[in-house]
C-alpha atoms as a PDB file:
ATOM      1  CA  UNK A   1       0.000   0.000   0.000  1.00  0.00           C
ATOM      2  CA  UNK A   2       0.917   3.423   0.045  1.00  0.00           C
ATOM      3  CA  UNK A   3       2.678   6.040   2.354  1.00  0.00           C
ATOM      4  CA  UNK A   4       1.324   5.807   5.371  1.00  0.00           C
ATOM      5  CA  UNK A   5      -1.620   3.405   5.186  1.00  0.00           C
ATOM      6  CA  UNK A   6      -2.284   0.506   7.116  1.00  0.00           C
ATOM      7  CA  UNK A   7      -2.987  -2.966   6.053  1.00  0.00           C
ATOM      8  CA  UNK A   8      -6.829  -2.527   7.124  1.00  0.00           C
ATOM      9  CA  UNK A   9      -6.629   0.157   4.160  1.00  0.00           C
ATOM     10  CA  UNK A  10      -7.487  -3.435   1.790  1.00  0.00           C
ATOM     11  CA  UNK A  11     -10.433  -4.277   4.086  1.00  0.00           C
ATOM     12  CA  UNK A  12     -13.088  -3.625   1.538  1.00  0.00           C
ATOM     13  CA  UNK A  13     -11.702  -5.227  -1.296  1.00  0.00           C
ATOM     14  CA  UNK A  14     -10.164  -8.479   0.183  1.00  0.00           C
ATOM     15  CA  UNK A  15     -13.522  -9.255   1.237  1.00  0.00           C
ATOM     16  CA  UNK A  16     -14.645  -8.332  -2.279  1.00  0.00           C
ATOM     17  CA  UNK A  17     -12.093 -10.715  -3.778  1.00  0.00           C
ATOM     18  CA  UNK A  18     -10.323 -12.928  -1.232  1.00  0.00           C
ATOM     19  CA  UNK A  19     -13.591 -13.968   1.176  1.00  0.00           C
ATOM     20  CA  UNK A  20     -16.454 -13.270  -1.313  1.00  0.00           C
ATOM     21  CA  UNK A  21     -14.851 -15.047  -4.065  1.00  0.00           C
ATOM     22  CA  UNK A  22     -12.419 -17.430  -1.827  1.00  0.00           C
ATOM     23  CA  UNK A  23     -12.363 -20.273  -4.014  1.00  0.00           C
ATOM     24  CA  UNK A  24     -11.273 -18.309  -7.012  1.00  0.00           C
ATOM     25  CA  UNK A  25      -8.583 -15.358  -4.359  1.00  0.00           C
ATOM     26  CA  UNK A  26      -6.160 -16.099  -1.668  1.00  0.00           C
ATOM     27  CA  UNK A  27      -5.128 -12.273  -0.925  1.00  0.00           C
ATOM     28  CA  UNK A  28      -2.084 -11.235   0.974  1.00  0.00           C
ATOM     29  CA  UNK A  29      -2.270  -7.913   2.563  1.00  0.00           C
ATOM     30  CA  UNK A  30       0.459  -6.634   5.260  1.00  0.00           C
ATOM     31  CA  UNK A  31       2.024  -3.533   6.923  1.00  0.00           C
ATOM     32  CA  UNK A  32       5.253  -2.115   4.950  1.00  0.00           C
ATOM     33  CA  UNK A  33       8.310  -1.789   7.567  1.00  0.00           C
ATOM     34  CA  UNK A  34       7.795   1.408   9.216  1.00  0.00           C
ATOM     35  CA  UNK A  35       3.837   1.322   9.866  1.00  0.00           C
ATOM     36  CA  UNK A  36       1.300  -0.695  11.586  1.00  0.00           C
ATOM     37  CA  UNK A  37       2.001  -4.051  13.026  1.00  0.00           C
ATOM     38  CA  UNK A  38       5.550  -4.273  11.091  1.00  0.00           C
ATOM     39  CA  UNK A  39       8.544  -3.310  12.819  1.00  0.00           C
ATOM     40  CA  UNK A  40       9.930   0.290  12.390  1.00  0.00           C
ATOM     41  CA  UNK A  41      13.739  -0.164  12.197  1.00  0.00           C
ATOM     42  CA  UNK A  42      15.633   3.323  12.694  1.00  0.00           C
ATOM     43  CA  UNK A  43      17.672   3.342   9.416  1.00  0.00           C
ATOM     44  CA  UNK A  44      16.904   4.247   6.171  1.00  0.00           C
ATOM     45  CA  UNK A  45      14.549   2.952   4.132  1.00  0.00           C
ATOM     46  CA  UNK A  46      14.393   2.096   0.328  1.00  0.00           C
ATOM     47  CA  UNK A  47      11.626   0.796  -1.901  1.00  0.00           C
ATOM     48  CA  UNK A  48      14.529  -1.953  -2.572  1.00  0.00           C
ATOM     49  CA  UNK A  49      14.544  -2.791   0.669  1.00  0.00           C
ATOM     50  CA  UNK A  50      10.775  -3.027   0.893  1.00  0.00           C
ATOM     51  CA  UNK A  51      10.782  -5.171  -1.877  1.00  0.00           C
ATOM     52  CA  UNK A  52      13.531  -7.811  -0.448  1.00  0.00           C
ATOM     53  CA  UNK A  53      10.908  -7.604   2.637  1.00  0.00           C
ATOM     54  CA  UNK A  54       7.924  -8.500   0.604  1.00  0.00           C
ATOM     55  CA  UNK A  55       9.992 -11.460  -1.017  1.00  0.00           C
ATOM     56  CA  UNK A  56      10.968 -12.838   1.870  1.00  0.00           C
ATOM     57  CA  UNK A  57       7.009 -12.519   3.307  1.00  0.00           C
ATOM     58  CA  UNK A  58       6.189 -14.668  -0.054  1.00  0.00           C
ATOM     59  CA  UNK A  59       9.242 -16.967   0.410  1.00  0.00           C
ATOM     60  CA  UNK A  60       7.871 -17.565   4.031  1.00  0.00           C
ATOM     61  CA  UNK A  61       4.648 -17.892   3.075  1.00  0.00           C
ATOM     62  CA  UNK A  62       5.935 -21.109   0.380  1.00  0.00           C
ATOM     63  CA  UNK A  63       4.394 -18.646  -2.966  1.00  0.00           C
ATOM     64  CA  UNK A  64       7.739 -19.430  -4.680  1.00  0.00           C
ATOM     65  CA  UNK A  65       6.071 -21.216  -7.677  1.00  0.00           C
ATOM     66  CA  UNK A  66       6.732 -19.951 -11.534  1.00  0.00           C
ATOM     67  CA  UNK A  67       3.694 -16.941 -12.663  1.00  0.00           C
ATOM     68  CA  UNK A  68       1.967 -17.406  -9.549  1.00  0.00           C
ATOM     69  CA  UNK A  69       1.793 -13.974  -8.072  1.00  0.00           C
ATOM     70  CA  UNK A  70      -1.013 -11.149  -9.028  1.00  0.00           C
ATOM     71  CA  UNK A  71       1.326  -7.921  -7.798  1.00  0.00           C
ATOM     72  CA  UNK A  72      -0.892  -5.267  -7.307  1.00  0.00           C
ATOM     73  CA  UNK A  73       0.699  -2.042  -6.105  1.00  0.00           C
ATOM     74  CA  UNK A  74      -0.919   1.327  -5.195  1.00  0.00           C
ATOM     75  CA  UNK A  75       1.331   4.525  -4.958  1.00  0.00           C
ATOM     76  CA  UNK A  76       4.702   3.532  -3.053  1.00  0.00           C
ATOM     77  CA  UNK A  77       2.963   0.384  -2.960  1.00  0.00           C
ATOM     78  CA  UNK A  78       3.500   0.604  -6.552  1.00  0.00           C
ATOM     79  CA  UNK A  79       7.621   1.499  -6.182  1.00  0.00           C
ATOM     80  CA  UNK A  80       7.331  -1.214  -4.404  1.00  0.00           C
ATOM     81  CA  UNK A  81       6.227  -3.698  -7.024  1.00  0.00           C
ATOM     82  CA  UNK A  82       8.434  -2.782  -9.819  1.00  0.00           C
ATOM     83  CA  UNK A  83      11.502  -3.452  -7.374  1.00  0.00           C
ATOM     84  CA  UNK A  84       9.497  -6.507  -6.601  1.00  0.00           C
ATOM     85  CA  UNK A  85       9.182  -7.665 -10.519  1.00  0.00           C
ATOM     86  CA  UNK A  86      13.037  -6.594 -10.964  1.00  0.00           C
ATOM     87  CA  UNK A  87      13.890  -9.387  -7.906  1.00  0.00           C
ATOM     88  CA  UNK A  88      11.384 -12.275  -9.012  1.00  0.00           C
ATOM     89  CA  UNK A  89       9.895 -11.631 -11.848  1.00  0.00           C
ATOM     90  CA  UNK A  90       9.723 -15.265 -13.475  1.00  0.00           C
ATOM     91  CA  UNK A  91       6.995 -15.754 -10.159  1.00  0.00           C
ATOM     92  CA  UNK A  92       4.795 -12.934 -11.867  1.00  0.00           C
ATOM     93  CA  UNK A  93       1.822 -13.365 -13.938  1.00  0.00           C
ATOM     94  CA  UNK A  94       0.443 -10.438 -13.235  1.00  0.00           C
ATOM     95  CA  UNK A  95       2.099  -6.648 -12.286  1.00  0.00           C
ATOM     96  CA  UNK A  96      -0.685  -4.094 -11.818  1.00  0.00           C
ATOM     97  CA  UNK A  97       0.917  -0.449 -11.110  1.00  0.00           C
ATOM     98  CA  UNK A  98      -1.638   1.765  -9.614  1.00  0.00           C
ATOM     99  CA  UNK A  99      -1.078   5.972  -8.889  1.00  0.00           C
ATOM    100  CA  UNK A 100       2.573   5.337  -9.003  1.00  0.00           C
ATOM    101  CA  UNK A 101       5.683   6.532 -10.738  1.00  0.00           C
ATOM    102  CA  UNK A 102       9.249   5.475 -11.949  1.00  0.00           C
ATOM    103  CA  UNK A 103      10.429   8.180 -10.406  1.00  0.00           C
ATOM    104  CA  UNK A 104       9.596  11.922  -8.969  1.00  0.00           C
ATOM    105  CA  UNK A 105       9.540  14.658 -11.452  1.00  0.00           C
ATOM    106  CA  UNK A 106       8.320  17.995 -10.943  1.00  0.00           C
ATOM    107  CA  UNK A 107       5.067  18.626 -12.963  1.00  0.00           C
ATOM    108  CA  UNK A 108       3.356  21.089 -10.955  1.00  0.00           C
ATOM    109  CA  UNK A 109       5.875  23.748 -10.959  1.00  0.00           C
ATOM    110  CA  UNK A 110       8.924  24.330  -8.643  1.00  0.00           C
ATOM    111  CA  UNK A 111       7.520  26.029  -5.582  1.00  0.00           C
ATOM    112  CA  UNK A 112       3.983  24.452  -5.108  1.00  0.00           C
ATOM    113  CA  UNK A 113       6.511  20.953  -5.622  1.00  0.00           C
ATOM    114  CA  UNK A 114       8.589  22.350  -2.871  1.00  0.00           C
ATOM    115  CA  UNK A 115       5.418  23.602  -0.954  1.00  0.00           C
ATOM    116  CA  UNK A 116       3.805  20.764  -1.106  1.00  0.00           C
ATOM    117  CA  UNK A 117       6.446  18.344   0.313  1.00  0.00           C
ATOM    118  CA  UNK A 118       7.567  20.728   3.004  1.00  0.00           C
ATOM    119  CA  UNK A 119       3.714  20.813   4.385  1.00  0.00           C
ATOM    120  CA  UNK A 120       4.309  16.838   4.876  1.00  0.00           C
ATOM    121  CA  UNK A 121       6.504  17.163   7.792  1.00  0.00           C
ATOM    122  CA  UNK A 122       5.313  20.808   9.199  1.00  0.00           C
ATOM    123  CA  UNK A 123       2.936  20.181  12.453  1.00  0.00           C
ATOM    124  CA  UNK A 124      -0.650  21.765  11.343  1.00  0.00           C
ATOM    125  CA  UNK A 125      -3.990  21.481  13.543  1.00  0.00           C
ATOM    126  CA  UNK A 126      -5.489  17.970  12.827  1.00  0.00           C
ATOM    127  CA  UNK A 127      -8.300  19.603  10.890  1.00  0.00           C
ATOM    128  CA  UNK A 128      -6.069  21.573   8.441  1.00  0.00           C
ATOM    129  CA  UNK A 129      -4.279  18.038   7.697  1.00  0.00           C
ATOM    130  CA  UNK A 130      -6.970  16.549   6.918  1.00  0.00           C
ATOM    131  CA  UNK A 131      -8.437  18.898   4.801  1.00  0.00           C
ATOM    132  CA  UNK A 132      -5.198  19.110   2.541  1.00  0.00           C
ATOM    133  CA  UNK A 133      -4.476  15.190   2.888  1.00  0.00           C
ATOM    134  CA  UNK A 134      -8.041  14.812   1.396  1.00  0.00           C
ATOM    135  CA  UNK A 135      -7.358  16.974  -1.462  1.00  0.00           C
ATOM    136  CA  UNK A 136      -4.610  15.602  -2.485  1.00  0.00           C
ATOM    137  CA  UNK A 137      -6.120  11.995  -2.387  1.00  0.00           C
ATOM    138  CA  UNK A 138      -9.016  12.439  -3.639  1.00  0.00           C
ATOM    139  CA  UNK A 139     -11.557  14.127  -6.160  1.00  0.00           C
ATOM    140  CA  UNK A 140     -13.944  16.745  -4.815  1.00  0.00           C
ATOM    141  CA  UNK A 141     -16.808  14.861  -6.362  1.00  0.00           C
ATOM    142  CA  UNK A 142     -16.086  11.702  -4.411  1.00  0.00           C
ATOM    143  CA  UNK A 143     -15.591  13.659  -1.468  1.00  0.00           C
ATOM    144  CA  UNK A 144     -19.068  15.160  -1.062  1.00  0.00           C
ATOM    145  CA  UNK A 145     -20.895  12.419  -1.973  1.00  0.00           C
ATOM    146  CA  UNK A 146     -23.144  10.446   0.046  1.00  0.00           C
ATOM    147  CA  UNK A 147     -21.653   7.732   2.043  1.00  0.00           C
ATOM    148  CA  UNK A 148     -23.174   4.105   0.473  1.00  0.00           C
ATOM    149  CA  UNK A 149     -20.819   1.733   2.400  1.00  0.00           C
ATOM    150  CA  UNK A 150     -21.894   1.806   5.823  1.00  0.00           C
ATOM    151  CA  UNK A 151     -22.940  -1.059   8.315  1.00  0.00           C
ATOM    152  CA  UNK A 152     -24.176   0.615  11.213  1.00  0.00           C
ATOM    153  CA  UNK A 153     -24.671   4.264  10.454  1.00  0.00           C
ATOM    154  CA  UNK A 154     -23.570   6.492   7.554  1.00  0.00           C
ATOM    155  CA  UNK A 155     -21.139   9.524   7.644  1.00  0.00           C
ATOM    156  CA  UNK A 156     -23.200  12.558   5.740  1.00  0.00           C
ATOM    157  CA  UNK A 157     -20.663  11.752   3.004  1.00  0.00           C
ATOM    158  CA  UNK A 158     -17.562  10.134   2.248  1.00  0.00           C
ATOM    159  CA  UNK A 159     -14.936  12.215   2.154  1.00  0.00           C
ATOM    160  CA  UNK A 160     -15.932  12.339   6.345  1.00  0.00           C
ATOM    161  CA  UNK A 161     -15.913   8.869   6.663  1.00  0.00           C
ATOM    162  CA  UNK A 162     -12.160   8.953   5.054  1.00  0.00           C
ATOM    163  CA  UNK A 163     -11.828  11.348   7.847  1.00  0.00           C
ATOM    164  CA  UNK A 164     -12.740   9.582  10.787  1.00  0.00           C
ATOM    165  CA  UNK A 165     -10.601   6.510   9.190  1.00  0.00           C
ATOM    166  CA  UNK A 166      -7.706   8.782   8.908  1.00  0.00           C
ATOM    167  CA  UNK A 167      -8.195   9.649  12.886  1.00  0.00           C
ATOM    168  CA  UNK A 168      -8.430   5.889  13.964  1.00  0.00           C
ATOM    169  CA  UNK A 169      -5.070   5.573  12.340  1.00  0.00           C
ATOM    170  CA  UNK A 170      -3.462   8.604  13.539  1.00  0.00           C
ATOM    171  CA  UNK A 171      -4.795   7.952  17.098  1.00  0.00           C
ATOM    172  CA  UNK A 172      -2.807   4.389  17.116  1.00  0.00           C
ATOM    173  CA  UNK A 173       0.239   5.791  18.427  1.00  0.00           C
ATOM    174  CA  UNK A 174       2.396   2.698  18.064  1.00  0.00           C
ATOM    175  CA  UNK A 175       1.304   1.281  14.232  1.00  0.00           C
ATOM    176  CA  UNK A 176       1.221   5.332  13.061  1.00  0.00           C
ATOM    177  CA  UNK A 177       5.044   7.161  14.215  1.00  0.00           C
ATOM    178  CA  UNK A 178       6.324  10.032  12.845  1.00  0.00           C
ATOM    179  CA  UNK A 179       9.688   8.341  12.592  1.00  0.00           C
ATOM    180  CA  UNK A 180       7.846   5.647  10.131  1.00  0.00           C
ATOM    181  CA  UNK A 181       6.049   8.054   8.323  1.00  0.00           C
ATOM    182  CA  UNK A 182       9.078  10.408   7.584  1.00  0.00           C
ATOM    183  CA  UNK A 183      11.241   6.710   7.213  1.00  0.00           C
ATOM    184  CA  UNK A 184       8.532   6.134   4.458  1.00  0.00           C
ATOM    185  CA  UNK A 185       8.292   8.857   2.929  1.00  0.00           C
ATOM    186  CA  UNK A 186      12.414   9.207   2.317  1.00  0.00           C
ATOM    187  CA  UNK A 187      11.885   5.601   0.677  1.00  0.00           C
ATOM    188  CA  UNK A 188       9.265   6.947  -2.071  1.00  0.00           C
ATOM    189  CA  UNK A 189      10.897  10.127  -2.204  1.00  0.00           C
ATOM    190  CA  UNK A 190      14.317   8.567  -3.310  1.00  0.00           C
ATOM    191  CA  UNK A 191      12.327   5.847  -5.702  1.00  0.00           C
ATOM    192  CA  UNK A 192      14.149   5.958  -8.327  1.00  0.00           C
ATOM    193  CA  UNK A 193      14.150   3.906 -11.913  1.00  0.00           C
ATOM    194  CA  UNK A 194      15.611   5.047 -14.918  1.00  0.00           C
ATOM    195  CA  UNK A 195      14.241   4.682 -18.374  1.00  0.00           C
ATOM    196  CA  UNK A 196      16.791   1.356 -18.856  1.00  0.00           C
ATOM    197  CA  UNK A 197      15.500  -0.287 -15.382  1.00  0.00           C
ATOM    198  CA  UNK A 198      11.809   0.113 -16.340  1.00  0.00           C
ATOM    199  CA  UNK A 199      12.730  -1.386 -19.913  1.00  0.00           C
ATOM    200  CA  UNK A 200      14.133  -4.199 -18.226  1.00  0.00           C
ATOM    201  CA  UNK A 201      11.057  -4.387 -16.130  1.00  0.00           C
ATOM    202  CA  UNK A 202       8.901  -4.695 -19.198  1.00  0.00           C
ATOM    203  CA  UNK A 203      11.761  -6.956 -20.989  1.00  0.00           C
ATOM    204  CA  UNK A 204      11.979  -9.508 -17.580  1.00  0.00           C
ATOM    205  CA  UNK A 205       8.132  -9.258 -16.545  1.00  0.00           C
ATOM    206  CA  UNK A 206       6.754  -9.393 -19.818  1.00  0.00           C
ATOM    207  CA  UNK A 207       4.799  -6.292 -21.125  1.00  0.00           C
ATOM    208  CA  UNK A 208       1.840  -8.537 -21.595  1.00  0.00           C
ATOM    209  CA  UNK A 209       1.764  -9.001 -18.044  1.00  0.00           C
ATOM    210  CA  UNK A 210       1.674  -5.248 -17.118  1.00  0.00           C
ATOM    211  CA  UNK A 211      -0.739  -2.707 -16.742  1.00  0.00           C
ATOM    212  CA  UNK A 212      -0.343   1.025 -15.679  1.00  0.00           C
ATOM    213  CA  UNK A 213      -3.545   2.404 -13.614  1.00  0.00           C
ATOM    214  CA  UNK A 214      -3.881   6.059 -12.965  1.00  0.00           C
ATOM    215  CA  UNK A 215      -6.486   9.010 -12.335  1.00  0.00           C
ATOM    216  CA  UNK A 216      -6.778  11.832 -14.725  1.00  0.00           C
ATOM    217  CA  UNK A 217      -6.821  14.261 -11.858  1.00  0.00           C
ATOM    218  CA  UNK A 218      -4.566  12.593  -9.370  1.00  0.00           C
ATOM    219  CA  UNK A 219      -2.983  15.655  -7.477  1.00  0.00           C
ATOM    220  CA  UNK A 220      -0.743  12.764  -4.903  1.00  0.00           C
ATOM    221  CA  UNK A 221       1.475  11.441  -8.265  1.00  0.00           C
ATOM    222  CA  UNK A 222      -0.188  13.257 -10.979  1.00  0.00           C
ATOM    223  CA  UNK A 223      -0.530  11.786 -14.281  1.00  0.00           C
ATOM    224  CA  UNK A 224       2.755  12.692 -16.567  1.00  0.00           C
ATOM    225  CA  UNK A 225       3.953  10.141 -13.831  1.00  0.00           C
ATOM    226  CA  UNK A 226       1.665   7.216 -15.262  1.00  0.00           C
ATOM    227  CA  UNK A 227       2.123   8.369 -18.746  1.00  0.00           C
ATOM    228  CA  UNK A 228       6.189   8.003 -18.071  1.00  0.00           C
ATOM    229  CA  UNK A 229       5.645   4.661 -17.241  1.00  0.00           C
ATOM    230  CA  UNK A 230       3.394   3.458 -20.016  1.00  0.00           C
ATOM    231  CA  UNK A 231       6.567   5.183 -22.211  1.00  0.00           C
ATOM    232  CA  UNK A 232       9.200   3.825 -21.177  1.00  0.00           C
ATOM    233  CA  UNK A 233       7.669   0.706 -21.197  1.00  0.00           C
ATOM    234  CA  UNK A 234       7.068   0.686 -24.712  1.00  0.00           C
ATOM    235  CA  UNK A 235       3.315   1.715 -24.981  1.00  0.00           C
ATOM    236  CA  UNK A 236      -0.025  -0.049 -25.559  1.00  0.00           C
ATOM    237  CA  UNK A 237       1.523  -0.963 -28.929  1.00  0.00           C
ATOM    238  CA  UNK A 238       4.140  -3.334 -26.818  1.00  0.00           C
ATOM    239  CA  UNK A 239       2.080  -5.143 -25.164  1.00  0.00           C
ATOM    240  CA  UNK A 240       1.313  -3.019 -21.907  1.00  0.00           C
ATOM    241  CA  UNK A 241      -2.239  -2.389 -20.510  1.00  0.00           C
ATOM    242  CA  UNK A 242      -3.216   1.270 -19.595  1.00  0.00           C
ATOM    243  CA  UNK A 243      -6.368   2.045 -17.724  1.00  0.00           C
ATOM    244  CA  UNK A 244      -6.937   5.522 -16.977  1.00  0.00           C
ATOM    245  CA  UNK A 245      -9.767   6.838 -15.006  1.00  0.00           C
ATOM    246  CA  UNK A 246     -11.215  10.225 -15.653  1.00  0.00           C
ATOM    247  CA  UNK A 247     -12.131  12.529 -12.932  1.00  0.00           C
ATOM    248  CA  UNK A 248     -10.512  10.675 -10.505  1.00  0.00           C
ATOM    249  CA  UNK A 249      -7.698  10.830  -7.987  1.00  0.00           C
ATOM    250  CA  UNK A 250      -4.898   8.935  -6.440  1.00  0.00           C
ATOM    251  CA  UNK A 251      -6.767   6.467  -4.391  1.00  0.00           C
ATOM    252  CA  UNK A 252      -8.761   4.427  -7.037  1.00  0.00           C
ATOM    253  CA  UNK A 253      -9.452   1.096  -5.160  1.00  0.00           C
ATOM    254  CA  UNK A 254     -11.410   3.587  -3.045  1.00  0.00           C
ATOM    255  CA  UNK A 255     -13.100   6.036  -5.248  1.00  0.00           C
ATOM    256  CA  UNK A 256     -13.766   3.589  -7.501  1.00  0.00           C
ATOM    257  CA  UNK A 257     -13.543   0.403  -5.790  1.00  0.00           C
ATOM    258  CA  UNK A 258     -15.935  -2.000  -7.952  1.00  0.00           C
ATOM    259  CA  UNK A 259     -14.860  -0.535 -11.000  1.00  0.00           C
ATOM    260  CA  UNK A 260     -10.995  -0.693 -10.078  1.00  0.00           C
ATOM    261  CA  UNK A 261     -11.760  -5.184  -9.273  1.00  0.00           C
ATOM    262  CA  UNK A 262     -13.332  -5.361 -12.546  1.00  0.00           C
ATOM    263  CA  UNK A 263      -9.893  -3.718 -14.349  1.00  0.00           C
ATOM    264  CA  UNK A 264      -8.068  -6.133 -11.749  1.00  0.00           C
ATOM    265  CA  UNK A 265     -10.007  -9.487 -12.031  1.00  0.00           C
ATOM    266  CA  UNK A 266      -9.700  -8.556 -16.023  1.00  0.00           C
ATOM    267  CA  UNK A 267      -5.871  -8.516 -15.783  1.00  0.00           C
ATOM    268  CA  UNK A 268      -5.969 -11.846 -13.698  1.00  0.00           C
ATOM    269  CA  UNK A 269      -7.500 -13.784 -16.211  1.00  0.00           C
ATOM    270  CA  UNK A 270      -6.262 -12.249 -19.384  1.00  0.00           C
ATOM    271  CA  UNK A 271      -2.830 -13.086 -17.681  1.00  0.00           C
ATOM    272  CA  UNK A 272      -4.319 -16.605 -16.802  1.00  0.00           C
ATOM    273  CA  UNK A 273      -5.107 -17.210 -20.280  1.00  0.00           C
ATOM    274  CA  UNK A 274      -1.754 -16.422 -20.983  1.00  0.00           C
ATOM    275  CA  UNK A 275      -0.142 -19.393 -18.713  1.00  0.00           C
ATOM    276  CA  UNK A 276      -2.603 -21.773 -19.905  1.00  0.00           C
ATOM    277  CA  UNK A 277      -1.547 -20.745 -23.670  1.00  0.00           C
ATOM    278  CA  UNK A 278       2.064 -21.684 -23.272  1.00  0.00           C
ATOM    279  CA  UNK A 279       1.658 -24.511 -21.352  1.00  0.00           C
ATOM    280  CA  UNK A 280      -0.383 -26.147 -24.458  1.00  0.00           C
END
């Protein structure tokens, strides 16, 4: 997942996919070093790192087979993968990179760039950081909408049930740190794959296998970032899968959760039909 979120961030959608539909899904969701239940080493932290960390989860977990992982990736979650498909990539069928980037550019000008990442780590009243947090995550439509996905009572809309989410985790003192957050942060901020790695990516993975996700109005990574990716991987006419969702921000799986397992579970078995093709 991405910067700061917690495992429980998944909640909606492993249910969707991993309890609803358990006999087709076994999900794995965990904490990235630095948040939640995982430990928060004090040194610094790299998406490479992260990724040796999720291998040796899978590698734990016995997942070692060949084309046998769906990689989804949101945001750093998404750094996070393409280190991931650099490390193991014959035990990919599937790479799905969500809101995420190569690399950092500047495409928003130099000081609201600089503005906006020195607001990360100034202390602000808890209402101001939400306020800007949700901004950045999320599009304004979303955000006054009506909350539909409630079990016991309903925020008046969604972007204030996001809110009170964004409080629970804030208020657990030892799974949210500032020292993990910052940690974090430095990690995404110092992501960095050139042009040649993410060829290789494409070359190792198989461009078949990947797909690029992003939000036409994503204000977290905006969208030069996804369109970098789709480049330097060669482009729809290579092979690689673009989905891009208009009027929407960073957080897809949320905003447009249904929609967002449809593009997924699409991916799964077009990637499916691949193994099953070349093991005729």
């Amino acid at each position: 997942m991405g910067l700061g979120a917690m495992k429980w961030a998944w909640q909606q959608m492993t249910k969707d996919l991993g309890h609803d539909q358990s006999s087709k899904y076994s999900c794995l969701v965990f904490d990235n070093r630095g948040i939640g239940e995982s430990d928060k080493p004090s040194t610094r932290y790299s998406t490479s790192e992260m990724a040796r960390d999720t291998q040796e989860l899978l590698d734990h977990l016995g997942w070692t087979e060949q084309r046998q992982l769906h990689v989804l990736g949101v945001s750093m979650g998404g750094m996070i993968a393409q280190e991931l498909g650099l490390l193991i990539p014959e035990r990919i069928a599937s790479l799905s990179l969500a809101s995420t980037a190569a690399r950092l550019v500047n495409t928003v000008g130099f000081f609201e760039n600089l503005r906006s990442r020195i607001n990360m780590f100034i202390p602000r009243p808890i209402d101001i950081q939400l306020q800007s947090i949700k901004a950045q995550l999320f599009s304004q439509a979303w955000l006054n909408a009506a909350d539909d996905e409630y079990i016991v009572e309903a925020f008046p809309t969604k972007g204030d049930r996001f809110a009170a989410l964004e409080l629970r985790k804030r208020r657990d003192t030892e799974g949210f740190t500032r020292k993990g957050f910052i940690l974090q942060a430095i990690a995404a901020g110092w992501h960095h794959k050139s042009a040649a790695q993410i060829k290789e990516l494409g070359d190792r993975v198989g461009r078949d296998r990947i797909q690029v996700v992003y939000g036409s109005i994503d204000r977290m990574i905006t969208p030069p970032h996804g369109q970098v990716l789709v480049n330097e991987l060669g482009g729809e006419a290579m092979g690689t899968t673009v989905v891009i969702f208009e009027g929407r921000g960073h957080v897809l799986c949320v905003e447009e959760r249904k929609r967002f397992e449809r593009v997924l579970e699409a991916f799964v078995n077009k990637t499916a039909a691949l193994d099953t093709a070349s093991r005729r």
